[in-house]
PDB file of N, CA and C in Angstrom:
ATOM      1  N   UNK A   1      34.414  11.423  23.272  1.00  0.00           N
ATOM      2  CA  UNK A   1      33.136  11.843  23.774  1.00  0.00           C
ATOM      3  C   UNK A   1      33.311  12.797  24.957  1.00  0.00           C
ATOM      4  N   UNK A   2      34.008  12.512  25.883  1.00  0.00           N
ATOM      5  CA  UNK A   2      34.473  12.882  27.119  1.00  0.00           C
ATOM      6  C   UNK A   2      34.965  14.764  26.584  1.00  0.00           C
ATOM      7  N   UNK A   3      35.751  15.171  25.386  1.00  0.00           N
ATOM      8  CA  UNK A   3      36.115  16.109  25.241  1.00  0.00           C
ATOM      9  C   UNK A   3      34.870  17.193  24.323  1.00  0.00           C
ATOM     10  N   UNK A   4      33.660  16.551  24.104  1.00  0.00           N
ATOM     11  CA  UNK A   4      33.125  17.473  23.795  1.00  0.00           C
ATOM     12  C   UNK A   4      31.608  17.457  24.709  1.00  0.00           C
ATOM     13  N   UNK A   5      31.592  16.649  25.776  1.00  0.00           N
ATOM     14  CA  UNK A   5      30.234  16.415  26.595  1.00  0.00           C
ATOM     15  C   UNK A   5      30.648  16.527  27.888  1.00  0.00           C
ATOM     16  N   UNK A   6      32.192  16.580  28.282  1.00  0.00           N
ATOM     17  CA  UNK A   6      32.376  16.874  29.613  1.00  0.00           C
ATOM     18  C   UNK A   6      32.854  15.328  30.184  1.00  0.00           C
ATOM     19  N   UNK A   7      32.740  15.676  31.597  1.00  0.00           N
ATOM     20  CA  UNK A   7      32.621  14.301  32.723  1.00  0.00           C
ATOM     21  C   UNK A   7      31.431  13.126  32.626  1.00  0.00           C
ATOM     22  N   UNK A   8      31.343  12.842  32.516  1.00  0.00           N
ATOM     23  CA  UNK A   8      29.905  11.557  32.491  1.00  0.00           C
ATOM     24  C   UNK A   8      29.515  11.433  33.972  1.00  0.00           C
ATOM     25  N   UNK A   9      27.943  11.878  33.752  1.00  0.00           N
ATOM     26  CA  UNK A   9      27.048  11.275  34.990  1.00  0.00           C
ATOM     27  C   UNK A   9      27.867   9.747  35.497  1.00  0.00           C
ATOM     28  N   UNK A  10      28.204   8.964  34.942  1.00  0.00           N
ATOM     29  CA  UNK A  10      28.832   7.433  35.505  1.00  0.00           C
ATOM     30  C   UNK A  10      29.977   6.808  34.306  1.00  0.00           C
ATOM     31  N   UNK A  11      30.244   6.589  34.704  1.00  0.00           N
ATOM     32  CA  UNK A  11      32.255   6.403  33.708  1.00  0.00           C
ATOM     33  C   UNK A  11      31.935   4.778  34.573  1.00  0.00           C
ATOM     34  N   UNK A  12      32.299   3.851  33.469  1.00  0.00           N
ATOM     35  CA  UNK A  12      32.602   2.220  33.876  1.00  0.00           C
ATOM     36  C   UNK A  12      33.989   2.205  32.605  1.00  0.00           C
ATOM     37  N   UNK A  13      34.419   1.117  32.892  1.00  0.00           N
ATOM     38  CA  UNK A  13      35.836   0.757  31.918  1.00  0.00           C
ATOM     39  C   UNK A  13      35.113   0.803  30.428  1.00  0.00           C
ATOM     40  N   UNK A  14      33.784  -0.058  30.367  1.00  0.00           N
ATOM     41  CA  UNK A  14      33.118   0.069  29.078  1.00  0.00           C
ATOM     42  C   UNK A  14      31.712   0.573  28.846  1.00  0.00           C
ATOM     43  N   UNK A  15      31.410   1.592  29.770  1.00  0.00           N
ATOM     44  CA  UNK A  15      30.360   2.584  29.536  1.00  0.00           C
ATOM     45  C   UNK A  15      30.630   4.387  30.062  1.00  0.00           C
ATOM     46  N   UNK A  16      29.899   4.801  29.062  1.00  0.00           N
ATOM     47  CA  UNK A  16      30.125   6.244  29.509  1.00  0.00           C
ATOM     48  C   UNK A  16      28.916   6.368  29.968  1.00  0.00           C
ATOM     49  N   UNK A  17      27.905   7.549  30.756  1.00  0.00           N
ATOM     50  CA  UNK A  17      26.792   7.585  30.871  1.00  0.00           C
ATOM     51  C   UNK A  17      26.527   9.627  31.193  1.00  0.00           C
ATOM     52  N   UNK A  18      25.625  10.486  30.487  1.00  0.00           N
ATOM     53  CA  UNK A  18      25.209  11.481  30.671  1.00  0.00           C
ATOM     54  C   UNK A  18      24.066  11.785  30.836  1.00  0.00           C
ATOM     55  N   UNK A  19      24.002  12.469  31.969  1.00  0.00           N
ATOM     56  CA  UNK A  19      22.376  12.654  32.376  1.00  0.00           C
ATOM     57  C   UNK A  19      22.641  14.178  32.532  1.00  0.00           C
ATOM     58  N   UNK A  20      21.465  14.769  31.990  1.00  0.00           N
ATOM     59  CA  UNK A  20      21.221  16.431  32.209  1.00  0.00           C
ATOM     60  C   UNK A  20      19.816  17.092  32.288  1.00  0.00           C
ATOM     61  N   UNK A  21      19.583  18.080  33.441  1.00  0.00           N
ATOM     62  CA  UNK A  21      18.278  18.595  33.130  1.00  0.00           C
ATOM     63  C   UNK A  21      18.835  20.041  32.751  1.00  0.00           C
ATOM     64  N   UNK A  22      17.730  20.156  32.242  1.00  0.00           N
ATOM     65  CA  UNK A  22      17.023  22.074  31.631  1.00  0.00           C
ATOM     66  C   UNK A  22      16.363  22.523  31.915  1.00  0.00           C
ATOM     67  N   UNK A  23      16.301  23.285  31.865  1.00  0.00           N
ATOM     68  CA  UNK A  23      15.158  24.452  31.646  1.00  0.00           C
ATOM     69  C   UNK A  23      15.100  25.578  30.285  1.00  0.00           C
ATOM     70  N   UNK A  24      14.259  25.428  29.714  1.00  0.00           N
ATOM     71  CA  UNK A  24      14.253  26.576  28.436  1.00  0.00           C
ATOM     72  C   UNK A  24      13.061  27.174  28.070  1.00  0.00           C
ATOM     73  N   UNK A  25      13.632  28.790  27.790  1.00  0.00           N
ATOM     74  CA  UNK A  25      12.215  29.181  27.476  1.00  0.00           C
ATOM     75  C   UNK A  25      11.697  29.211  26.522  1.00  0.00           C
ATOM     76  N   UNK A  26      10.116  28.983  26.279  1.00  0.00           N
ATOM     77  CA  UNK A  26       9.463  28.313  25.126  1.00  0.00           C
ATOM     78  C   UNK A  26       9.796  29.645  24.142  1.00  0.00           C
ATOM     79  N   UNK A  27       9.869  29.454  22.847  1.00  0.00           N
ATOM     80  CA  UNK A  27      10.242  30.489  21.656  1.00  0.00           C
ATOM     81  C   UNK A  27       8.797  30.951  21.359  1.00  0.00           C
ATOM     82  N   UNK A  28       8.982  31.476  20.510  1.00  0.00           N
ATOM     83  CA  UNK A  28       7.692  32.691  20.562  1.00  0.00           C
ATOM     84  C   UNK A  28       6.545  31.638  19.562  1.00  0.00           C
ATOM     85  N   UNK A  29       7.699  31.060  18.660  1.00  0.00           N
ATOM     86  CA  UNK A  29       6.838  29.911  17.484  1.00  0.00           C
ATOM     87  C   UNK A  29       6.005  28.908  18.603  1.00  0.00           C
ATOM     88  N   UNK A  30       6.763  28.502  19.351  1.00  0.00           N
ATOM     89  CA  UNK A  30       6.304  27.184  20.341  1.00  0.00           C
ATOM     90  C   UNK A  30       5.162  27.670  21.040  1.00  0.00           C
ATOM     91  N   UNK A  31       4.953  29.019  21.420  1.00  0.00           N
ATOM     92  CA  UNK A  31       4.055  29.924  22.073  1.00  0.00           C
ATOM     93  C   UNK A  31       2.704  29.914  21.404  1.00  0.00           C
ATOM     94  N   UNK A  32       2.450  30.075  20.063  1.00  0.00           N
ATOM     95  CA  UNK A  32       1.969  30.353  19.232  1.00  0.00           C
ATOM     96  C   UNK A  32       0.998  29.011  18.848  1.00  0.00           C
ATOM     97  N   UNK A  33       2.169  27.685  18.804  1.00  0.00           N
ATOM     98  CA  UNK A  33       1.296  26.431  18.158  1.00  0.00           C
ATOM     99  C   UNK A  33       0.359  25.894  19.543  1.00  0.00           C
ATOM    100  N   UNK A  34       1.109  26.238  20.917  1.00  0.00           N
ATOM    101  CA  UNK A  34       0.710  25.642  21.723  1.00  0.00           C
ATOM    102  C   UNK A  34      -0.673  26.322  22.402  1.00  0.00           C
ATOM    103  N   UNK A  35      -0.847  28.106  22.126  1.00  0.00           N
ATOM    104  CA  UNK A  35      -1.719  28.352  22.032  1.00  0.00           C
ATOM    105  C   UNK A  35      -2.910  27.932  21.474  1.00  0.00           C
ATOM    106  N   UNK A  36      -2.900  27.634  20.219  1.00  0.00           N
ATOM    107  CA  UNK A  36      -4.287  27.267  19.326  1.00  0.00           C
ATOM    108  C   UNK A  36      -4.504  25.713  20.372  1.00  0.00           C
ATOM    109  N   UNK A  37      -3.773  24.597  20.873  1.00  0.00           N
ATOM    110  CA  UNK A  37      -4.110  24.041  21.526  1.00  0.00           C
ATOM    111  C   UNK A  37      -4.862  24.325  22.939  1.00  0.00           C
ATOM    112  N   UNK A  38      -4.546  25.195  23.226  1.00  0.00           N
ATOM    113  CA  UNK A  38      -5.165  25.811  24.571  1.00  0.00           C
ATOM    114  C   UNK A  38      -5.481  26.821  24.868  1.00  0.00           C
ATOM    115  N   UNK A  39      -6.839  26.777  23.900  1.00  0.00           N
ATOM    116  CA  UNK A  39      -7.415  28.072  23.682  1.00  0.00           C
ATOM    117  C   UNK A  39      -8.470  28.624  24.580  1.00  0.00           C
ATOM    118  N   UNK A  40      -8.360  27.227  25.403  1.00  0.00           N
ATOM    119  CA  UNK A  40      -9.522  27.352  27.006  1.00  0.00           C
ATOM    120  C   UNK A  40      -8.923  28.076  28.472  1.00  0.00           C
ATOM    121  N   UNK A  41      -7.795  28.436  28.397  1.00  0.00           N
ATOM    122  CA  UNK A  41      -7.009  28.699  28.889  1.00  0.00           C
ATOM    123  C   UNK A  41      -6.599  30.821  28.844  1.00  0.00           C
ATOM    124  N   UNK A  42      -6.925  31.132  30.523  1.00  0.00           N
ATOM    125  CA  UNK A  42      -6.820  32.376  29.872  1.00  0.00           C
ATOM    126  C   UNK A  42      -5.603  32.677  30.122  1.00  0.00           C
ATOM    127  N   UNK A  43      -5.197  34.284  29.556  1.00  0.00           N
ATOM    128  CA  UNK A  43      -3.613  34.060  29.559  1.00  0.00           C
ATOM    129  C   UNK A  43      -2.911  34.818  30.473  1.00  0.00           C
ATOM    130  N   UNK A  44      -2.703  34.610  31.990  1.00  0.00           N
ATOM    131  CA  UNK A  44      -2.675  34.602  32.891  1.00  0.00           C
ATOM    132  C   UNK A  44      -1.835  32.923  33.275  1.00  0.00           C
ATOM    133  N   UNK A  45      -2.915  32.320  33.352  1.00  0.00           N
ATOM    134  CA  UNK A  45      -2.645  30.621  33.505  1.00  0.00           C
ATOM    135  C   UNK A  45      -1.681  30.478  32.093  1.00  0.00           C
ATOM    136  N   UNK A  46      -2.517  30.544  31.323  1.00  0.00           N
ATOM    137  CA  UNK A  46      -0.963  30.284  29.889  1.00  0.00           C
ATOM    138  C   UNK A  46       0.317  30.405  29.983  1.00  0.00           C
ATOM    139  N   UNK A  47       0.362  31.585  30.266  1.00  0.00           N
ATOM    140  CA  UNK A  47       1.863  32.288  30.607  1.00  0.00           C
ATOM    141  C   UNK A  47       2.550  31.560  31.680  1.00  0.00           C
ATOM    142  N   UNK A  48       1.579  31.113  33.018  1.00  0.00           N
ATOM    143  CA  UNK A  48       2.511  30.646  34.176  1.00  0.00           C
ATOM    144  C   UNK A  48       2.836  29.179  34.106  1.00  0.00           C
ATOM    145  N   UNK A  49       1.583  28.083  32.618  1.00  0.00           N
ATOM    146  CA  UNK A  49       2.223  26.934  32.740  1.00  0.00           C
ATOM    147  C   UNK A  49       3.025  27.009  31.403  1.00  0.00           C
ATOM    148  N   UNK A  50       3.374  28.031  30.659  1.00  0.00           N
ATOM    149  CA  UNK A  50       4.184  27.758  29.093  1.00  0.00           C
ATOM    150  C   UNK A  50       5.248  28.345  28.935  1.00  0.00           C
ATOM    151  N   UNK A  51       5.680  29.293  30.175  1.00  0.00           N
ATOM    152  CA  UNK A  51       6.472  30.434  29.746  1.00  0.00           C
ATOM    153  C   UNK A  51       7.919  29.301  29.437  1.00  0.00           C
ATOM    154  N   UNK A  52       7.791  28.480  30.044  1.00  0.00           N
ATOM    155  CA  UNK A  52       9.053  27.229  30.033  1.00  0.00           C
ATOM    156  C   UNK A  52       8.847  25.590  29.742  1.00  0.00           C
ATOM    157  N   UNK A  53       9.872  25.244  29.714  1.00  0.00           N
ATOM    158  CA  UNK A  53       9.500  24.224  29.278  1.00  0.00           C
ATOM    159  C   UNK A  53      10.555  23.240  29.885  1.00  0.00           C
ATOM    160  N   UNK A  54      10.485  22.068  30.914  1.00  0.00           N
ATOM    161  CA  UNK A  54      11.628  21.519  31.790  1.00  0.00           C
ATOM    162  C   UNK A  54      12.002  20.179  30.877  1.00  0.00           C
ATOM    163  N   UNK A  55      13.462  19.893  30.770  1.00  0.00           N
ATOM    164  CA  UNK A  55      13.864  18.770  29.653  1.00  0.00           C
ATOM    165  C   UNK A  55      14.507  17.654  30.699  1.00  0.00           C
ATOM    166  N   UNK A  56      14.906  16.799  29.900  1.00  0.00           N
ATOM    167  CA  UNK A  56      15.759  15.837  30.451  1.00  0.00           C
ATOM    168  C   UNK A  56      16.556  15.285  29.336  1.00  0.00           C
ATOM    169  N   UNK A  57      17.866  15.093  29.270  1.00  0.00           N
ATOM    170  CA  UNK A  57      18.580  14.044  28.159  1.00  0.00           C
ATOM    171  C   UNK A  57      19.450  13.042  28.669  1.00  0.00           C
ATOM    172  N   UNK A  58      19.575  12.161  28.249  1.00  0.00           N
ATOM    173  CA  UNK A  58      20.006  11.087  28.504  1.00  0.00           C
ATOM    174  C   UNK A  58      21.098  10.542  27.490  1.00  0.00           C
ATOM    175  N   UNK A  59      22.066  10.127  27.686  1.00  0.00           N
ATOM    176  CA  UNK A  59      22.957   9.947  26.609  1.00  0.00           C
ATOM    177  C   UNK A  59      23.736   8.284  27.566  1.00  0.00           C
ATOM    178  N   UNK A  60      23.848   7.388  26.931  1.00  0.00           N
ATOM    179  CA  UNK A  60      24.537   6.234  27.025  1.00  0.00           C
ATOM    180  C   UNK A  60      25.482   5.863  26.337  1.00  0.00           C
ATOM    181  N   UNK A  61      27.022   5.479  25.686  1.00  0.00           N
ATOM    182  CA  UNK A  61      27.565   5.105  25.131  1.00  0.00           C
ATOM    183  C   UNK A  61      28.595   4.125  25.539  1.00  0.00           C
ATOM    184  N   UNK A  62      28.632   2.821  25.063  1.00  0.00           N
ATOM    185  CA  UNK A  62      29.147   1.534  25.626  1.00  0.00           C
ATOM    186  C   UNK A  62      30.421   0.764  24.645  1.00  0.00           C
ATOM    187  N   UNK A  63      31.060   0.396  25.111  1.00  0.00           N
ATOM    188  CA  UNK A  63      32.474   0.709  24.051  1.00  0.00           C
ATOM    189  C   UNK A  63      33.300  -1.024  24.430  1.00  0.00           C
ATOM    190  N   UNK A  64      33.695  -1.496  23.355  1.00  0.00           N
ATOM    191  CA  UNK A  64      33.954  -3.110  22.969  1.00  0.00           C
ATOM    192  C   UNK A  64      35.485  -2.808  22.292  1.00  0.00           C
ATOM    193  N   UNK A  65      36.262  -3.258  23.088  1.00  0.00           N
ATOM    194  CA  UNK A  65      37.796  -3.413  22.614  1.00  0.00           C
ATOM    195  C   UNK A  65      38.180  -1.785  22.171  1.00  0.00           C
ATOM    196  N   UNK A  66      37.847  -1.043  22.907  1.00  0.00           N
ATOM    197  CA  UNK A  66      38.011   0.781  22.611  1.00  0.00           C
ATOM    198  C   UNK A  66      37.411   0.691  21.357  1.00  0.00           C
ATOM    199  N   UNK A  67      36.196   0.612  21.405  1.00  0.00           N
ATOM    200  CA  UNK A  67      35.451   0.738  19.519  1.00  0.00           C
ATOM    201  C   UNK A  67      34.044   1.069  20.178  1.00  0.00           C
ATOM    202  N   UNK A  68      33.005   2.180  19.828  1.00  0.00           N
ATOM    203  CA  UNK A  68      31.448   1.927  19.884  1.00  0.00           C
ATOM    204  C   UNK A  68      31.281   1.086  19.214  1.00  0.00           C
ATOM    205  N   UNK A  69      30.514   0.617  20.435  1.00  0.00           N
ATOM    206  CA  UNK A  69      29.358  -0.871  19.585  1.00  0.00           C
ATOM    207  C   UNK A  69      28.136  -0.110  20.330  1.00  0.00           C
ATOM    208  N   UNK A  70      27.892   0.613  21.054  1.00  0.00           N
ATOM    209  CA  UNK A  70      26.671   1.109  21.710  1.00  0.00           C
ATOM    210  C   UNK A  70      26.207   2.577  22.004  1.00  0.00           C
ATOM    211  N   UNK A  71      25.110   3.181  21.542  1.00  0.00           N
ATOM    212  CA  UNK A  71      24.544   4.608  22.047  1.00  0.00           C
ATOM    213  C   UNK A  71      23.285   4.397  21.858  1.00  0.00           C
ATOM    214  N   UNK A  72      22.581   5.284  23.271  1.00  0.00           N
ATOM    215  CA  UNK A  72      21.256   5.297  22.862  1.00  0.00           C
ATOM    216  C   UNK A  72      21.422   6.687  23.456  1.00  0.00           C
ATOM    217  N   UNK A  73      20.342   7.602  22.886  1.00  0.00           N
ATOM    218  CA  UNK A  73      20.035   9.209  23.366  1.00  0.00           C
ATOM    219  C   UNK A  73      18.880   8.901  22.949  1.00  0.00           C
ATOM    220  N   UNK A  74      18.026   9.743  24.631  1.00  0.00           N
ATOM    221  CA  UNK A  74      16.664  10.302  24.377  1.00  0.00           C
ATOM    222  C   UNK A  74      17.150  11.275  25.377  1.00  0.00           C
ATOM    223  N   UNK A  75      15.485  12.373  25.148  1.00  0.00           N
ATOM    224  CA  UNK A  75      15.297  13.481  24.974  1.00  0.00           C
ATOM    225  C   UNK A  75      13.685  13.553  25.776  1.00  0.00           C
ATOM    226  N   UNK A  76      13.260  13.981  26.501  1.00  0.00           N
ATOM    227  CA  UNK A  76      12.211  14.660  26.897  1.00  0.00           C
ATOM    228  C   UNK A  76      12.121  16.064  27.583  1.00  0.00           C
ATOM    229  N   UNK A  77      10.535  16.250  27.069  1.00  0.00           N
ATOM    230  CA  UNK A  77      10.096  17.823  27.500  1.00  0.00           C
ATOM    231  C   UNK A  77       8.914  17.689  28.072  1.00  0.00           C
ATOM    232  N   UNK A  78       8.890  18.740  29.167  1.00  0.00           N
ATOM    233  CA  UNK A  78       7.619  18.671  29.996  1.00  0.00           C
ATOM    234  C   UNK A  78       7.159  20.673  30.039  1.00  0.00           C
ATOM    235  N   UNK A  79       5.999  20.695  29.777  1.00  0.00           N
ATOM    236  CA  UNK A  79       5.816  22.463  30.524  1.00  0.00           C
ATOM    237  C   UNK A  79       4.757  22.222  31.795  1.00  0.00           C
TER     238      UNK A  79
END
């Protein structure tokens, strides 16, 4: 894990742990669906709350006699 995700936010003998934020900019498709949602919105304000979109991931993996027995990954997005 370590060789394709880097250092771990927290290293224990039997947990790895990765925490990461983002930033990304919304694609032109994402632009588009999120428009018809906010169509009250002129585009001025649109642009300054959509142009991005801030993430978070989370990755856990917990390990029993050098074997996974444990992962959980989530994923959130905020604009």
């Amino acid at each position: 894990m370590k060789r394709i995700l880097g250092e771990p936010s927290i290293a224990t003998p039997g947990k790895l742990v990765y925490y990461f934020d983002y930033r990304k900019k919304s694609t032109p498709k994402e632009l588009v669906e999120l428009r018809k949602k906010m169509s009250d919105m002129n585009d001025e304000e649109f642009a300054k709350n959509f142009k991005f979109a801030d993430g978070e991931a989370y990755i856990e993996a917990r390990f029993a006699s050098g074997k996974l027995n444990y992962l959980a990954i989530s994923k959130s997005e905020t604009y």
